[in-house]
N, C-alpha and C. Protein backbone atom coordinates (compact mmCIF):
# COMPACT_ATOMS: atom_id res chain seq x y z
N UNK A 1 221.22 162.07 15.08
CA UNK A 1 222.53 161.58 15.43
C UNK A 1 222.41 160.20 16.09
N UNK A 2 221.81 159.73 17.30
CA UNK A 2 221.26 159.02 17.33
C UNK A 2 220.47 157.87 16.59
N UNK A 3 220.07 157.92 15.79
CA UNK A 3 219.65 157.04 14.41
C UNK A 3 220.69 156.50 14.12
N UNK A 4 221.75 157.64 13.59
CA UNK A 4 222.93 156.69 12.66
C UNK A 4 223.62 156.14 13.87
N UNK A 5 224.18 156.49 14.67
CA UNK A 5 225.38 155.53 16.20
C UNK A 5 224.54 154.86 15.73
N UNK A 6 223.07 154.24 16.21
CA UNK A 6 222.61 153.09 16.25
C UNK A 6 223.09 151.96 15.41
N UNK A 7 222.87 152.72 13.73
CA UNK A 7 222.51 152.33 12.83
C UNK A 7 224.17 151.38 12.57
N UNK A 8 225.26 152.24 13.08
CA UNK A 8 226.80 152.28 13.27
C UNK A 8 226.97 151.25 14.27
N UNK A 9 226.01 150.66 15.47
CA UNK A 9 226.26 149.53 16.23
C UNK A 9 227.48 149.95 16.85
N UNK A 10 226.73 151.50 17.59
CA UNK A 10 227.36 151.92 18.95
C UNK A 10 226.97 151.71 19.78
N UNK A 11 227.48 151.86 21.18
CA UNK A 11 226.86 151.52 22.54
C UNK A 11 226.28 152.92 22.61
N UNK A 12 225.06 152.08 23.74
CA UNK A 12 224.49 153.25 23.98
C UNK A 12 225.59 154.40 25.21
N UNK A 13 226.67 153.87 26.10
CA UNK A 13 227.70 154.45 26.64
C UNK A 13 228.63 155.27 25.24
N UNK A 14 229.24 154.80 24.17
CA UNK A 14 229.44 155.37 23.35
C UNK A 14 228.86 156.48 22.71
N UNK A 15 227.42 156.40 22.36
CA UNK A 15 226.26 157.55 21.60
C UNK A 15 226.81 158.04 22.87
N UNK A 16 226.67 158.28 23.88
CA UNK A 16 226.39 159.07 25.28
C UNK A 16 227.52 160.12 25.34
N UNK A 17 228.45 159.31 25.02
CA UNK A 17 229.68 160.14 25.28
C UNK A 17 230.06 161.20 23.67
N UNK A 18 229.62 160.80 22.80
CA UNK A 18 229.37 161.24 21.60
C UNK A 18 228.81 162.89 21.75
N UNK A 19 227.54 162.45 22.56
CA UNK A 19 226.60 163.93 22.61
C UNK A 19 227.36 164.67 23.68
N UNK A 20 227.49 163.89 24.44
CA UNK A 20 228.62 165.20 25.35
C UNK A 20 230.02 165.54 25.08
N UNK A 21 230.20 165.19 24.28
CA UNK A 21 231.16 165.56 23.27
C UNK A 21 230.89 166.99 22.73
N UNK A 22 229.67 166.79 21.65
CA UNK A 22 228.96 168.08 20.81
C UNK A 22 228.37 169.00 21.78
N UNK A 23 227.60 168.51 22.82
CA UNK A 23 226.76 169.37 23.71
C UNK A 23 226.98 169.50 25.06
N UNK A 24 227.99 169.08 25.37
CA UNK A 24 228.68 169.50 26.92
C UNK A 24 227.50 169.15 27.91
N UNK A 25 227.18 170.02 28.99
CA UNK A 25 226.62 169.68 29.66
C UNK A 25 225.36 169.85 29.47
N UNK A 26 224.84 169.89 28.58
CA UNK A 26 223.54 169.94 27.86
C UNK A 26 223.19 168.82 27.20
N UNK A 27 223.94 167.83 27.42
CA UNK A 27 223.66 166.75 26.77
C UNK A 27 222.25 166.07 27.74
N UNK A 28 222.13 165.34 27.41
CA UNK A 28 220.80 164.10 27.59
C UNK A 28 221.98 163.01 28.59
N UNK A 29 221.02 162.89 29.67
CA UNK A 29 221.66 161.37 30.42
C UNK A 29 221.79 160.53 30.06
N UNK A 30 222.52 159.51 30.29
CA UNK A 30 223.14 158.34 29.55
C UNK A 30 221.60 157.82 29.65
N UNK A 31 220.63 157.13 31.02
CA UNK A 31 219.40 156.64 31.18
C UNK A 31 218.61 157.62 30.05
N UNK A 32 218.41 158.77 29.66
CA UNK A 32 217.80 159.11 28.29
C UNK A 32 218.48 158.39 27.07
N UNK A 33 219.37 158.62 27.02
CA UNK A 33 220.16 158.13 25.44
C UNK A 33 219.85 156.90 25.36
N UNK A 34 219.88 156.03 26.39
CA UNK A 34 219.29 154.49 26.68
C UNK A 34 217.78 154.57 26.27
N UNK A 35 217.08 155.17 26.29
CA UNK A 35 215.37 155.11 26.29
C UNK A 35 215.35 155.76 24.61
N UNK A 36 215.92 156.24 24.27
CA UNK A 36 216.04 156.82 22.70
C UNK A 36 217.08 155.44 22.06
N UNK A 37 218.00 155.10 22.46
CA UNK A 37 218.50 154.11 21.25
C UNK A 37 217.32 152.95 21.49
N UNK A 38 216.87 152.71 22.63
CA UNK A 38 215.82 151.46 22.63
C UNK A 38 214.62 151.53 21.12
N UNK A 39 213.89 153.10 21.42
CA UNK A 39 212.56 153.31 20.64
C UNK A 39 213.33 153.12 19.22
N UNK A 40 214.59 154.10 19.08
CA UNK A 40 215.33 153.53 17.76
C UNK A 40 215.38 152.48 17.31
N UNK A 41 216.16 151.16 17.91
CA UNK A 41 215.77 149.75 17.75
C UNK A 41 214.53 149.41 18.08
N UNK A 42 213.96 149.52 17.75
CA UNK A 42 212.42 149.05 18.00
C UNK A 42 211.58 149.50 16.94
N UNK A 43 211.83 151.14 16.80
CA UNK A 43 210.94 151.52 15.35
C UNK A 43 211.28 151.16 13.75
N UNK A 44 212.99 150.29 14.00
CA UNK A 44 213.70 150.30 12.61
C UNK A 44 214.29 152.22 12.33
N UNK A 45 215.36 151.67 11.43
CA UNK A 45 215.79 152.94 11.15
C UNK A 45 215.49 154.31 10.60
N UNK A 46 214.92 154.85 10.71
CA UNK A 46 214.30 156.57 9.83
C UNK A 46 213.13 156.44 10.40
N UNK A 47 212.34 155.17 10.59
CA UNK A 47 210.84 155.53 10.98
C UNK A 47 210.73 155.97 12.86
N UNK A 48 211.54 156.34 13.32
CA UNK A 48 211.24 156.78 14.52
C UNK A 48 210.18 157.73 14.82
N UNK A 49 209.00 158.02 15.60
CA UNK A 49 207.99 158.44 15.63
C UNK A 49 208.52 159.67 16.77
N UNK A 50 208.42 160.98 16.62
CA UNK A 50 208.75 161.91 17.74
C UNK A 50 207.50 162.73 18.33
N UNK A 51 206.49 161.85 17.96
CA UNK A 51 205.33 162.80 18.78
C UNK A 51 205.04 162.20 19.72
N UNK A 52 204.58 162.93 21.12
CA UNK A 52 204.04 162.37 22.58
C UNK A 52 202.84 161.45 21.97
N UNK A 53 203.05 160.43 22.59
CA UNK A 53 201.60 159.50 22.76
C UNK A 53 200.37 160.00 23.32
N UNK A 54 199.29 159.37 23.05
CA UNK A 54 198.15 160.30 23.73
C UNK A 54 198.35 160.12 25.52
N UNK A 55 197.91 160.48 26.09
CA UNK A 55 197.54 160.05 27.65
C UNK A 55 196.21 159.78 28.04
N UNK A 56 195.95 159.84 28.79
CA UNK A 56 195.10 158.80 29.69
C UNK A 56 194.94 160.20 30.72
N UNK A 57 193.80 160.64 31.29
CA UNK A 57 193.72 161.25 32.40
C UNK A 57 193.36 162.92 32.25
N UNK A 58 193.80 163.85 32.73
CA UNK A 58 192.75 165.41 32.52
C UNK A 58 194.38 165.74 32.34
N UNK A 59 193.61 167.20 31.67
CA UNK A 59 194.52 167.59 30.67
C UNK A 59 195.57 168.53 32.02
N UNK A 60 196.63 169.32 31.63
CA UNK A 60 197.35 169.77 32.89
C UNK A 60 196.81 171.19 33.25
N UNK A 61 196.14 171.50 32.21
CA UNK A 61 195.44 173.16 32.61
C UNK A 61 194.45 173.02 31.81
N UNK A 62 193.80 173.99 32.85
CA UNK A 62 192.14 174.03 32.39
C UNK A 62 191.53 175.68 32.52
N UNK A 63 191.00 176.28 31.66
CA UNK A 63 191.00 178.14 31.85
C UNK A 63 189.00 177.85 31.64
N UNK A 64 188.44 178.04 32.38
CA UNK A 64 186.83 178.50 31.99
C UNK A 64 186.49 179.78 33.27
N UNK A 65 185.38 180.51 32.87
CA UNK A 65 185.34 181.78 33.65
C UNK A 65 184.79 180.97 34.88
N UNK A 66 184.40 180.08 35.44
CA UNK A 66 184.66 179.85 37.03
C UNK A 66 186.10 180.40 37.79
N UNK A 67 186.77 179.31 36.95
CA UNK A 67 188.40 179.43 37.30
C UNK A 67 188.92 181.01 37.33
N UNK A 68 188.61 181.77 36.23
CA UNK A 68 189.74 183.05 35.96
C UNK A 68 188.80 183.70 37.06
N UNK A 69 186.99 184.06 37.20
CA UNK A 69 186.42 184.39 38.94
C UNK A 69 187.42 184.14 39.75
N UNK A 70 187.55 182.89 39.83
CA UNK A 70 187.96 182.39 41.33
C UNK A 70 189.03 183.08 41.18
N UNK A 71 190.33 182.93 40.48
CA UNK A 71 191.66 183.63 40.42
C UNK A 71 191.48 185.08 40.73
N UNK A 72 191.06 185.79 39.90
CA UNK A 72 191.16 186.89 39.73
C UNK A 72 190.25 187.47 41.30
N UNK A 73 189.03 186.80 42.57
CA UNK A 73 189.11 187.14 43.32
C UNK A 73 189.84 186.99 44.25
N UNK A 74 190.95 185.78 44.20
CA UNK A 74 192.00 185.74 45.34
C UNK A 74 193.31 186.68 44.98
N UNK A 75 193.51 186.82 43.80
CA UNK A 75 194.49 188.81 43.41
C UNK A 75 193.82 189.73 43.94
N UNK A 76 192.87 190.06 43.80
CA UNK A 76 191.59 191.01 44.50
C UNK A 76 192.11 191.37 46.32
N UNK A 77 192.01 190.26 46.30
CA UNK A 77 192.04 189.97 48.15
C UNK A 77 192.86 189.90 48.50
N UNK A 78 194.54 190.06 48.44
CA UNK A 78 195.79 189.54 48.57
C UNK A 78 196.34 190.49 47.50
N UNK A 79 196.97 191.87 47.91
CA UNK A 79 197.77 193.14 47.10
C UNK A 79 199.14 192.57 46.85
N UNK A 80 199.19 191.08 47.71
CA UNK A 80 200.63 190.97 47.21
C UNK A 80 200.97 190.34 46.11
N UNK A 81 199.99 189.88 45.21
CA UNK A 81 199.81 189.42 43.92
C UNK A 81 199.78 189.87 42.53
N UNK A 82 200.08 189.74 41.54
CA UNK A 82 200.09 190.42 40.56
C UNK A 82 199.16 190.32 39.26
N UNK A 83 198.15 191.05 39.35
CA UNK A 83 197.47 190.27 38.33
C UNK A 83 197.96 190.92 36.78
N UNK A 84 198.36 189.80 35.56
CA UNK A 84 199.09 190.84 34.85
C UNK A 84 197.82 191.18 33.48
């Protein structure tokens, strides 16, 4: 939806009000709809790319049997925990 407003030489306040139109309060913030019509103008029309970029830095979870030890002895030690 987004693609075409663009493509239609809507504001990005216009697209905005568009989606909360269709999606009520589930819509995307105007500062999102702004960061999506930008990558839109920028990638040209249809070729917009929707996969995360790589990152830089450690991953957000990490599982090796040190870790599930360590976990699984602080459930051990502490009944108020649940180990499932």
């Amino acid at each position: 939806m987004i693609e075409f407003l663009v493509a239609e030489k809507e504001t990005v306040m216009n697209i905005h009000k568009h989606l909360c139109d269709v999606y009520g309060s589930l819509a995307d913030t105007r500062s999102t709809v702004s960061h999506w019509v930008q990558r839109t103008k920028e990638s040209g029309r249809g070729d917009m790319e929707l996969h995360d970029r790589a990152r830089c830095g450690h991953p957000a979870t990490v599982i090796n049997s040190e870790i599930v030890k360590c976990a699984e002895d602080i459930i051990l030690n502490d009944r108020r925990l649940l180990k499932n």
